[in-house]
Protein backbone atom coordinates (compact mmCIF):
# COMPACT_ATOMS: atom_id res chain seq x y z
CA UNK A 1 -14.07 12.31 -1.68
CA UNK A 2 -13.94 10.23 1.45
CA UNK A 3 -11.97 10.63 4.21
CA UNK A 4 -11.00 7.34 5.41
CA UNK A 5 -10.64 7.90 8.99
CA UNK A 6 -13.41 10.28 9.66
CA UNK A 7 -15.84 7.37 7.20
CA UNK A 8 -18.66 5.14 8.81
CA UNK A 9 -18.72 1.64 7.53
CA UNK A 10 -22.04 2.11 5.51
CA UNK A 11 -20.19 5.37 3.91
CA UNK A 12 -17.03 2.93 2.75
CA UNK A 13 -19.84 0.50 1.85
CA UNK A 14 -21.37 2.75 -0.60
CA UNK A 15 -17.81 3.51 -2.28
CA UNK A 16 -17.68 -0.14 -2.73
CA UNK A 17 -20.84 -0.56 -4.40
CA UNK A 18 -20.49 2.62 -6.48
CA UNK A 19 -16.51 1.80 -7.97
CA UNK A 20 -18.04 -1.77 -8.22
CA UNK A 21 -21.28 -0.35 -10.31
CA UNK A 22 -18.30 1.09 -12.90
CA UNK A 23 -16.28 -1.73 -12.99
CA UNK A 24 -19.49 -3.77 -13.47
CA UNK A 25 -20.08 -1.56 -16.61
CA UNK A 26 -16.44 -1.39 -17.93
CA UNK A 27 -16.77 -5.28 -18.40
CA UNK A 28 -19.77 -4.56 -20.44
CA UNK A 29 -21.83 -6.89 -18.22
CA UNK A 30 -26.11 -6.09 -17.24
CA UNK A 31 -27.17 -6.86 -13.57
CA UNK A 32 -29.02 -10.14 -14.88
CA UNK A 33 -25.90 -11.05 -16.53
CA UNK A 34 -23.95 -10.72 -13.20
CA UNK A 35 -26.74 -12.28 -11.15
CA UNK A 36 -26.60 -15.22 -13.68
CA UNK A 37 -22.67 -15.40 -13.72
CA UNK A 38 -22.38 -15.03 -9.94
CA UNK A 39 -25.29 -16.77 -8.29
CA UNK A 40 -26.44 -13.99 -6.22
CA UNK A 41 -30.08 -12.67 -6.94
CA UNK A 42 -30.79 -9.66 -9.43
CA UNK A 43 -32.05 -8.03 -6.53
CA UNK A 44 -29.53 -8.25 -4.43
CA UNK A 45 -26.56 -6.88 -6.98
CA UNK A 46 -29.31 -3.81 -7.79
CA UNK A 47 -29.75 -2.92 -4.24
CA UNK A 48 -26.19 -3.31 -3.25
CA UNK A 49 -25.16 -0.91 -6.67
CA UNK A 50 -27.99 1.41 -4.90
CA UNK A 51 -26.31 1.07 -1.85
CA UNK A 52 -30.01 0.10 -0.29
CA UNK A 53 -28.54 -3.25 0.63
CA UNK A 54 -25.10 -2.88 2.64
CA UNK A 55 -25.01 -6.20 4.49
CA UNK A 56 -23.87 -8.20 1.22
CA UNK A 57 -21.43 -10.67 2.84
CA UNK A 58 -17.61 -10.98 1.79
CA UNK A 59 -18.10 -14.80 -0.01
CA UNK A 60 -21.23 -12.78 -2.28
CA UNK A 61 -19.11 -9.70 -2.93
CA UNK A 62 -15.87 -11.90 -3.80
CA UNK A 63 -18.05 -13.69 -6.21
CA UNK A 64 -18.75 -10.55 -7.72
CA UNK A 65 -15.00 -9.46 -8.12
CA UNK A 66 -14.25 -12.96 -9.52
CA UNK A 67 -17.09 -12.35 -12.15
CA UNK A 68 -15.28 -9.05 -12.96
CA UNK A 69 -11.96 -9.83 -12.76
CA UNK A 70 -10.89 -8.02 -9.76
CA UNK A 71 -10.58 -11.46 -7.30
CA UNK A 72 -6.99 -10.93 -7.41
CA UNK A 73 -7.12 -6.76 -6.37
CA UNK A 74 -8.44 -7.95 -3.01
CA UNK A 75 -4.54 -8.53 -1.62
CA UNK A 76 -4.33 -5.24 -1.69
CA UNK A 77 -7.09 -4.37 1.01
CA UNK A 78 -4.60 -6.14 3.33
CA UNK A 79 -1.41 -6.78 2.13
CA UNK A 80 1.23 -9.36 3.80
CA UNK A 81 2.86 -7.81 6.43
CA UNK A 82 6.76 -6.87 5.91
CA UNK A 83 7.79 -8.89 8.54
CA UNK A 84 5.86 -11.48 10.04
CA UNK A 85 4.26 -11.01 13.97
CA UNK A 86 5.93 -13.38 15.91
CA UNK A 87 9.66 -12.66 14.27
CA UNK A 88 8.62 -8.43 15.28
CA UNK A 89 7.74 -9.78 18.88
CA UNK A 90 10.86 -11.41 18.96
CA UNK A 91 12.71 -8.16 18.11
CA UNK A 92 10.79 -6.28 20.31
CA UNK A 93 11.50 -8.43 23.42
CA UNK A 94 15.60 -7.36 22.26
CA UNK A 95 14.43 -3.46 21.87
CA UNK A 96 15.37 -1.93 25.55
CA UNK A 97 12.50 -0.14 27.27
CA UNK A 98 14.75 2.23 28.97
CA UNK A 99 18.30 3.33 29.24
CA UNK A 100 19.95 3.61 32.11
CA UNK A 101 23.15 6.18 32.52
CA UNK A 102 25.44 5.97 35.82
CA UNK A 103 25.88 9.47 36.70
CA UNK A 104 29.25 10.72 35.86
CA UNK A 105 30.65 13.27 38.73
């Protein structure tokens, strides 16, 4: 298992290609199939599932959720933010810095 902070990018890659290998294979779909469906190469899909090629871009690897129904998952990689930035800069600029007590004698 992978520890998320202590992961390099090629070692979160290679999660990526491996759950997308098994998701690939739960839709009962070959490579060629895929390569056909998505318009990437054969090659391309085989080395990324090898995790040989880990510069697939984000427009080829949301093709390849869209061709196995996971497009819509991808929200959840970075989901909309509880409360939007400029309204939390706003409340910041209300949030005191410091507090200030007159000494009571």
């Amino acid at each position: 298992m992978i520890v998320y902070n202590e992961a390099t990018n090629h070692d979160i890659l290679e999660l990526l290609a491996k759950r997308f290998k098994e998701y690939r294979l739960a839709a009962r779909m070959s490579q060629r199939e895929l390569a056909l469906k998505s318009g990437l190469g054969y090659t391309t899909i085989s080395h990324f599932e090898q995790g040989k090629h880990t510069n697939i871009s984000l427009g080829n690897f949301i093709s390849l959720l869209r061709c196995v129904g996971m497009e819509k998952r991808m929200v959840e990689i970075l989901p909309e933010l509880p409360v939007p930035p400029m309204a939390l800069k706003e409340i910041n600029k209300m949030i005191p810095k410091r507090v200030r007590r007159k000494e009571q004698q």
